[in-house]
N, C-alpha and C. Protein backbone atom coordinates (compact mmCIF):
# COMPACT_ATOMS: atom_id res chain seq x y z
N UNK A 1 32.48 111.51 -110.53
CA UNK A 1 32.16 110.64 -109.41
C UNK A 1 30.71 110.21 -109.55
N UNK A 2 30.74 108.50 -109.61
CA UNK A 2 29.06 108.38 -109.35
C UNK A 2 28.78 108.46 -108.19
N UNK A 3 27.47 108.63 -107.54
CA UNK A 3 26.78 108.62 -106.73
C UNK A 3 25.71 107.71 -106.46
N UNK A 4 25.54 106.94 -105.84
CA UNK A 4 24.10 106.25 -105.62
C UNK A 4 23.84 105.87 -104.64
N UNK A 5 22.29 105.89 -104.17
CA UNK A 5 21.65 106.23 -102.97
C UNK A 5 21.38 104.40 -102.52
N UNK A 6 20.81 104.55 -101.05
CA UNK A 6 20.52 103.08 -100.85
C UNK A 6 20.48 101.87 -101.79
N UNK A 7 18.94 102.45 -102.15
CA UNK A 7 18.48 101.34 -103.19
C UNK A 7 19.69 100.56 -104.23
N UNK A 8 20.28 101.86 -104.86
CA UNK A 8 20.97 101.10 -106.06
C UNK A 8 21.82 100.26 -105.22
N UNK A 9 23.00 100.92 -104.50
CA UNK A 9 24.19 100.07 -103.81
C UNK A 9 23.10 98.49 -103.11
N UNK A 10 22.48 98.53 -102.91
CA UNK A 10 21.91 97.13 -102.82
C UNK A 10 21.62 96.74 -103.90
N UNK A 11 21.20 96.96 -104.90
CA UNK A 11 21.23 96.09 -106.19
C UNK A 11 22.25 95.77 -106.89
N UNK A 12 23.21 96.69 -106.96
CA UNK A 12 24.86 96.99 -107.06
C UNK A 12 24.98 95.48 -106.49
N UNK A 13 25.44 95.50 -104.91
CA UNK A 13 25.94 94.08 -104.30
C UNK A 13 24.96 93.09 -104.46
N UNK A 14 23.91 92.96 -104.31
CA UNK A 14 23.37 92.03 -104.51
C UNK A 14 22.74 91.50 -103.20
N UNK A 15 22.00 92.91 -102.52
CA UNK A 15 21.60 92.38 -101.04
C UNK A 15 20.42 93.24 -100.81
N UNK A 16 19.99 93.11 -99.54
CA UNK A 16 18.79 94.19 -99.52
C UNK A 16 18.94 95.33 -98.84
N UNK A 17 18.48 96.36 -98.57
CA UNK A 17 18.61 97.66 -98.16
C UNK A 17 18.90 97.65 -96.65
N UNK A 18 17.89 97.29 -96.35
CA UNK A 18 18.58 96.76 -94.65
C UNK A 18 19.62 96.09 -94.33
N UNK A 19 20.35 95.28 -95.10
CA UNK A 19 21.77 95.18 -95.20
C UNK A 19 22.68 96.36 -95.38
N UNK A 20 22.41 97.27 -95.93
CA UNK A 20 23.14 98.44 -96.46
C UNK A 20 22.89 99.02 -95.42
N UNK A 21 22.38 99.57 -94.86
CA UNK A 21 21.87 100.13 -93.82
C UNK A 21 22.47 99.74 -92.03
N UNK A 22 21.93 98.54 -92.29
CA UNK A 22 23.30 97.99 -91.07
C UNK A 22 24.68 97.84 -90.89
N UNK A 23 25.50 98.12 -92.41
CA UNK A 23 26.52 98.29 -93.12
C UNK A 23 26.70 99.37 -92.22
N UNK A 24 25.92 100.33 -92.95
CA UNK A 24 26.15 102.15 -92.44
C UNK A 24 25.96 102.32 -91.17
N UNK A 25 25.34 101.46 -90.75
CA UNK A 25 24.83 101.83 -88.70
C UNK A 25 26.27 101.37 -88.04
N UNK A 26 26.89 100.13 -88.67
CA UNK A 26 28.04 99.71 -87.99
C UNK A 26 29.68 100.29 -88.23
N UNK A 27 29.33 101.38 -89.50
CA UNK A 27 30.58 102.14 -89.85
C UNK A 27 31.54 100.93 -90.73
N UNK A 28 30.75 100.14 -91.18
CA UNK A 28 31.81 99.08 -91.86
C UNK A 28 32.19 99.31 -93.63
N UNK A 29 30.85 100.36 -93.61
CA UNK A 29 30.86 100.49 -95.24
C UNK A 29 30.99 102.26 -96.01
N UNK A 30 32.04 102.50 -96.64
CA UNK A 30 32.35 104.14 -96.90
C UNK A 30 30.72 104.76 -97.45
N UNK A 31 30.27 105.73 -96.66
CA UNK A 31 29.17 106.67 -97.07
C UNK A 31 29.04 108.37 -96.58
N UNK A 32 28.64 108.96 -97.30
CA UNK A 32 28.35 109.97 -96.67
C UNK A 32 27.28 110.87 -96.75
N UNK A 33 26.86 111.47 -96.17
CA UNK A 33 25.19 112.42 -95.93
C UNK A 33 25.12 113.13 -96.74
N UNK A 34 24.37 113.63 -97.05
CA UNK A 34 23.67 115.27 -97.41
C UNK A 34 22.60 115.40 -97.12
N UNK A 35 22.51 116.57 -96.36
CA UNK A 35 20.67 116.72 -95.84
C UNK A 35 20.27 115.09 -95.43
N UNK A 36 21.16 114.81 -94.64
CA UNK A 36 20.59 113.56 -93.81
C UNK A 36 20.28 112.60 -94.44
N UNK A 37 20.51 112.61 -95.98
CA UNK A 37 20.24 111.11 -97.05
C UNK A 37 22.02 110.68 -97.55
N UNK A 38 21.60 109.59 -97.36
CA UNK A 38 22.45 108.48 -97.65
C UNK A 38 22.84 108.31 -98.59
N UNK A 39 24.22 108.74 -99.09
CA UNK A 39 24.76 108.53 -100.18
C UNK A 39 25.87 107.73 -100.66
N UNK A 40 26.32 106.86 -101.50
CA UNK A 40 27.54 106.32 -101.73
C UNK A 40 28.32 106.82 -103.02
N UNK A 41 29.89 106.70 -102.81
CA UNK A 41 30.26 106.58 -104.17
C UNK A 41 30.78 105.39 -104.65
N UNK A 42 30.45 105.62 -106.01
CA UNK A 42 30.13 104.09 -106.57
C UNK A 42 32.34 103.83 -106.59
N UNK A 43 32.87 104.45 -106.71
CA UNK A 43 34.76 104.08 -106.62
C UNK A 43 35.33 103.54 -105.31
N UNK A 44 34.14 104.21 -104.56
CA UNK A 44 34.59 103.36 -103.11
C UNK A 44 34.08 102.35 -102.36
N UNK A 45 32.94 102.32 -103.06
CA UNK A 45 32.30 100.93 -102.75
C UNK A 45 32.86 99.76 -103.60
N UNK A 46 33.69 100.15 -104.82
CA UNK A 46 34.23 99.24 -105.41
C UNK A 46 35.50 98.64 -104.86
N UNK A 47 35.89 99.77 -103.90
CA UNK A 47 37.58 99.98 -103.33
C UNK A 47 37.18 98.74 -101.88
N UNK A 48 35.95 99.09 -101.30
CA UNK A 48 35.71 98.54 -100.18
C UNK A 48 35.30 97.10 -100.43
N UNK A 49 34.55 96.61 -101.32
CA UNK A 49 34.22 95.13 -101.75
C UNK A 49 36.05 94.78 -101.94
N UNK A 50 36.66 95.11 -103.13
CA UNK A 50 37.76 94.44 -103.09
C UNK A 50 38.63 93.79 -102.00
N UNK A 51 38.94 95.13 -101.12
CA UNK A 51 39.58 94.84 -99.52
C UNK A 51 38.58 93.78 -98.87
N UNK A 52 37.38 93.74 -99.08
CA UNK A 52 36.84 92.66 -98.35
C UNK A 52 36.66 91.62 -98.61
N UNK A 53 37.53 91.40 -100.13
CA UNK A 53 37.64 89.97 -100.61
C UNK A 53 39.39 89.70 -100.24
N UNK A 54 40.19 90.68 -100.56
CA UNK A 54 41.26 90.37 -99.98
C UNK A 54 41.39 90.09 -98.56
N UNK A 55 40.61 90.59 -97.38
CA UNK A 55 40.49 90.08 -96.06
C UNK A 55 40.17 88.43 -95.99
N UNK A 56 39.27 88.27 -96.68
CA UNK A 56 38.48 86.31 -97.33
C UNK A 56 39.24 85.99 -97.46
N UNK A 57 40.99 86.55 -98.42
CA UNK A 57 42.01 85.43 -98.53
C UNK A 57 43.28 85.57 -97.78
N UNK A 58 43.06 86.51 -96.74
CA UNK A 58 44.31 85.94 -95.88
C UNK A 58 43.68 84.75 -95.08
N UNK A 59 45.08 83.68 -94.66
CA UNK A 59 45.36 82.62 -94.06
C UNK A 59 44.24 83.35 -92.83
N UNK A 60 43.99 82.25 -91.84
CA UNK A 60 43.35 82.27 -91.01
C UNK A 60 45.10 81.91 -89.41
N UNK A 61 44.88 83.08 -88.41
CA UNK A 61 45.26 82.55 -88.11
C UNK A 61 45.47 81.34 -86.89
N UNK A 62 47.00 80.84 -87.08
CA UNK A 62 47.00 79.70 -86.30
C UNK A 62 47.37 79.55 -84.98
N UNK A 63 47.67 78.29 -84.14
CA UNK A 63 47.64 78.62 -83.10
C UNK A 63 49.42 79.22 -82.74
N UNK A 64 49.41 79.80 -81.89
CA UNK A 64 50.69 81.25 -81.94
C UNK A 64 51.39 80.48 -80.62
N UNK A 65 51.14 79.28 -79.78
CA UNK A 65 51.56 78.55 -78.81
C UNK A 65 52.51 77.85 -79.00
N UNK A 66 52.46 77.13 -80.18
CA UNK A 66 53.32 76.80 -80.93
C UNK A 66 54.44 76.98 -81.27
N UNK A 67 55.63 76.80 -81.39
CA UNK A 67 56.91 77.29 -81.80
C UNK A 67 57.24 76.20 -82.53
N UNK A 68 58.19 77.13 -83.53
CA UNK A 68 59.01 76.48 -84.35
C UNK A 68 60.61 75.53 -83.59
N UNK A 69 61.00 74.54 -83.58
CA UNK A 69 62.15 74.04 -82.97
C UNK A 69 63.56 74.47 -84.16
């Protein structure tokens, strides 16, 4: 299992640390502690980007008022 701390997973995605960080404040992104530092693994951050590109390609949906005749 890799491991990597703030810094990298922001260079990893391609954002800045305070992004990562607000990630982790909002529970949107898999992490977990040790001695109160911030850790990721690098298989589930890969697992979690994917699902969040598959979320980008579902349909948006439409209006549900609508019926079919």
């Amino acid at each position: 299992m890799e491991v990597m701390n703030v810094k990298q997973v922001a260079e990893y995605l391609n954002c800045s640390q305070s992004s990562i960080r607000n990630l982790v404040r909002d529970k949107k992104i898999p992490v977990f502690k040790i001695n109160s530092k911030l850790n990721f693994n690098k298989e589930a951050i890969d697992n979690w980007v994917h699902s969040q590109e598959l979320m980008s390609l579902q349909p948006k949906e439409t209006n549900t008022n609508i019926r079919a005749l």
